[in-house]
Protein backbone atom coordinates (compact mmCIF):
# COMPACT_ATOMS: atom_id res chain seq x y z
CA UNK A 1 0.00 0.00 0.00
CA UNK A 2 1.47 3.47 -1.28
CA UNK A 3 1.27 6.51 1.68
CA UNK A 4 -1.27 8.38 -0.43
CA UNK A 5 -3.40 5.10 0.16
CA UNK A 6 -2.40 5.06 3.95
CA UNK A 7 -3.66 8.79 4.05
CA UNK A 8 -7.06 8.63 2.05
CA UNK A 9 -7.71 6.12 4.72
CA UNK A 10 -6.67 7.99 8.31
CA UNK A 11 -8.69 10.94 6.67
CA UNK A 12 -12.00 9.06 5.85
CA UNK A 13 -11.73 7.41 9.48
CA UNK A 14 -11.19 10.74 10.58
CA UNK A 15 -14.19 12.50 12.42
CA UNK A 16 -15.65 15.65 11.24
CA UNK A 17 -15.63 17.86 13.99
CA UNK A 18 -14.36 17.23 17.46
CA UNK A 19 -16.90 19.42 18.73
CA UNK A 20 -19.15 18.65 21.32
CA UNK A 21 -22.60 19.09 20.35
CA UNK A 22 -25.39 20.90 22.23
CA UNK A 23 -28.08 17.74 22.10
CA UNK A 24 -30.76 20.22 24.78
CA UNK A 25 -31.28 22.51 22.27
CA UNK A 26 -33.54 20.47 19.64
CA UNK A 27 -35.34 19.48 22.28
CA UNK A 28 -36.32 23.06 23.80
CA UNK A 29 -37.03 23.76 20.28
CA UNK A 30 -39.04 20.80 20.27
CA UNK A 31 -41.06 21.13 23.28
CA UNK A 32 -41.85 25.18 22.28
CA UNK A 33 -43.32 23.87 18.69
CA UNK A 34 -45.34 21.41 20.95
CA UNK A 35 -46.51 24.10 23.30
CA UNK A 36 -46.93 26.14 20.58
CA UNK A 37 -49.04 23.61 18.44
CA UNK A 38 -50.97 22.34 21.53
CA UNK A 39 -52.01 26.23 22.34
CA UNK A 40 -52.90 26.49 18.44
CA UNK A 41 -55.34 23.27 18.30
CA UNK A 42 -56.69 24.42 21.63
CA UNK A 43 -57.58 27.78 20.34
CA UNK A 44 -59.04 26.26 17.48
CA UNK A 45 -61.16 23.74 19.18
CA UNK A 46 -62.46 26.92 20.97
CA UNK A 47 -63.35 29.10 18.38
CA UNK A 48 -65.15 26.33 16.90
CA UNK A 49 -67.48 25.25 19.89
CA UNK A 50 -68.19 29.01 20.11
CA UNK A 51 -69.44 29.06 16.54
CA UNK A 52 -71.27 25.77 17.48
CA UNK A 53 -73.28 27.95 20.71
CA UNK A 54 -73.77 31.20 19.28
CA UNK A 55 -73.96 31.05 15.15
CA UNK A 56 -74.77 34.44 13.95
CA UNK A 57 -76.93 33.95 11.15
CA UNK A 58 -79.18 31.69 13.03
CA UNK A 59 -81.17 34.91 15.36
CA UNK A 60 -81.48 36.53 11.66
CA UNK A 61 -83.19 33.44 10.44
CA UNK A 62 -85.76 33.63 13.40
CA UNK A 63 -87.08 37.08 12.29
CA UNK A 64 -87.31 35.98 9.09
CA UNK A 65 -89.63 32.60 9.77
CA UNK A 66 -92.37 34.49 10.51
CA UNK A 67 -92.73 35.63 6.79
CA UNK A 68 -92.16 31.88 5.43
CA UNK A 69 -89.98 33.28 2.99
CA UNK A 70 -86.44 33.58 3.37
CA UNK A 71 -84.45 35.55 0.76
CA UNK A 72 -81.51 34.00 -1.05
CA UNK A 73 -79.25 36.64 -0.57
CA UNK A 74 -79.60 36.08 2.87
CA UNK A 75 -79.28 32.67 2.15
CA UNK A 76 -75.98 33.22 0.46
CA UNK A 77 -74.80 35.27 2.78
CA UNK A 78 -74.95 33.05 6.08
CA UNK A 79 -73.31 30.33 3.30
CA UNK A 80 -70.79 32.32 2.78
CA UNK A 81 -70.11 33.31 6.16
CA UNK A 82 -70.08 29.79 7.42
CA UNK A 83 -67.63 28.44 4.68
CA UNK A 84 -64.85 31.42 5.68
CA UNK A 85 -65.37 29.96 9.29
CA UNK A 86 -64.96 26.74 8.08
CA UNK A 87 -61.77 27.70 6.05
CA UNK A 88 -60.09 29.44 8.51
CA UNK A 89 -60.79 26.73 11.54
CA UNK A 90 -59.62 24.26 9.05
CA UNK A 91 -56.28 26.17 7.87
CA UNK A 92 -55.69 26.67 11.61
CA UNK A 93 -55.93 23.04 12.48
CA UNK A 94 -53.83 21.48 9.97
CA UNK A 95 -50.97 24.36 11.17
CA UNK A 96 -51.25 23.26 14.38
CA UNK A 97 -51.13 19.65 13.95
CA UNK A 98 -47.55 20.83 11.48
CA UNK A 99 -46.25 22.06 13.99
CA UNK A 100 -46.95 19.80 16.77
CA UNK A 101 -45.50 16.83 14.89
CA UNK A 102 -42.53 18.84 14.21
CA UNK A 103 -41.98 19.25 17.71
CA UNK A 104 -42.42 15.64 18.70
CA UNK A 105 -39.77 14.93 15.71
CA UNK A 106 -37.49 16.75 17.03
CA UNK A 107 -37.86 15.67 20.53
CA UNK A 108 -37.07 12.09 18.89
């Protein structure tokens, strides 16, 4: 075996960096995403049972019983209403699931 052999080999046995590591910090980092997610599916299981007591469009649709006839752009209107709620209680619950596994991975 030639010495340029002899090196190649003491240099890929070789470690990288004789640094010690820090192994706490991904897992502060990974127990504030879980706090953080946790908090975020909290809030959002909130906000939605508060939509699910008190919907807003529902007293409206009392008054307008009485009549028999409801208009369609009232109709529309509590539709519409109901799918932003939906959309944003949905965006915020797929975030904080994202960011609560994240934090479990990285307390792995």
């Amino acid at each position: 075996m030639s010495s340029k052999d002899e090196n190649q080999q003491k240099v890929e046995n070789k470690p990288a960096d004789n640094k010690p590591k820090d192994s706490k910090t991904p897992k502060y980092i990974g127990i504030t995403l879980i706090a953080i997610g946790v908090a975020l599916l909290i809030f959002v299981f909130y906000e939605a049972y508060l939509s699910f007591l008190n919907p807003g469009f529902i007293s409206n649709l009392n008054s307008l019983t009485s009549s028999n006839t409801i208009p369609i752009s009232f109709t529309a209107e509590a539709l519409v209403i109901l799918l932003i709620k939906v959309a944003f209680l949905g965006i915020a619950l797929a975030a904080g699931s994202t960011i609560l596994s994240k934090g479990v991975e990285l307390i792995k």
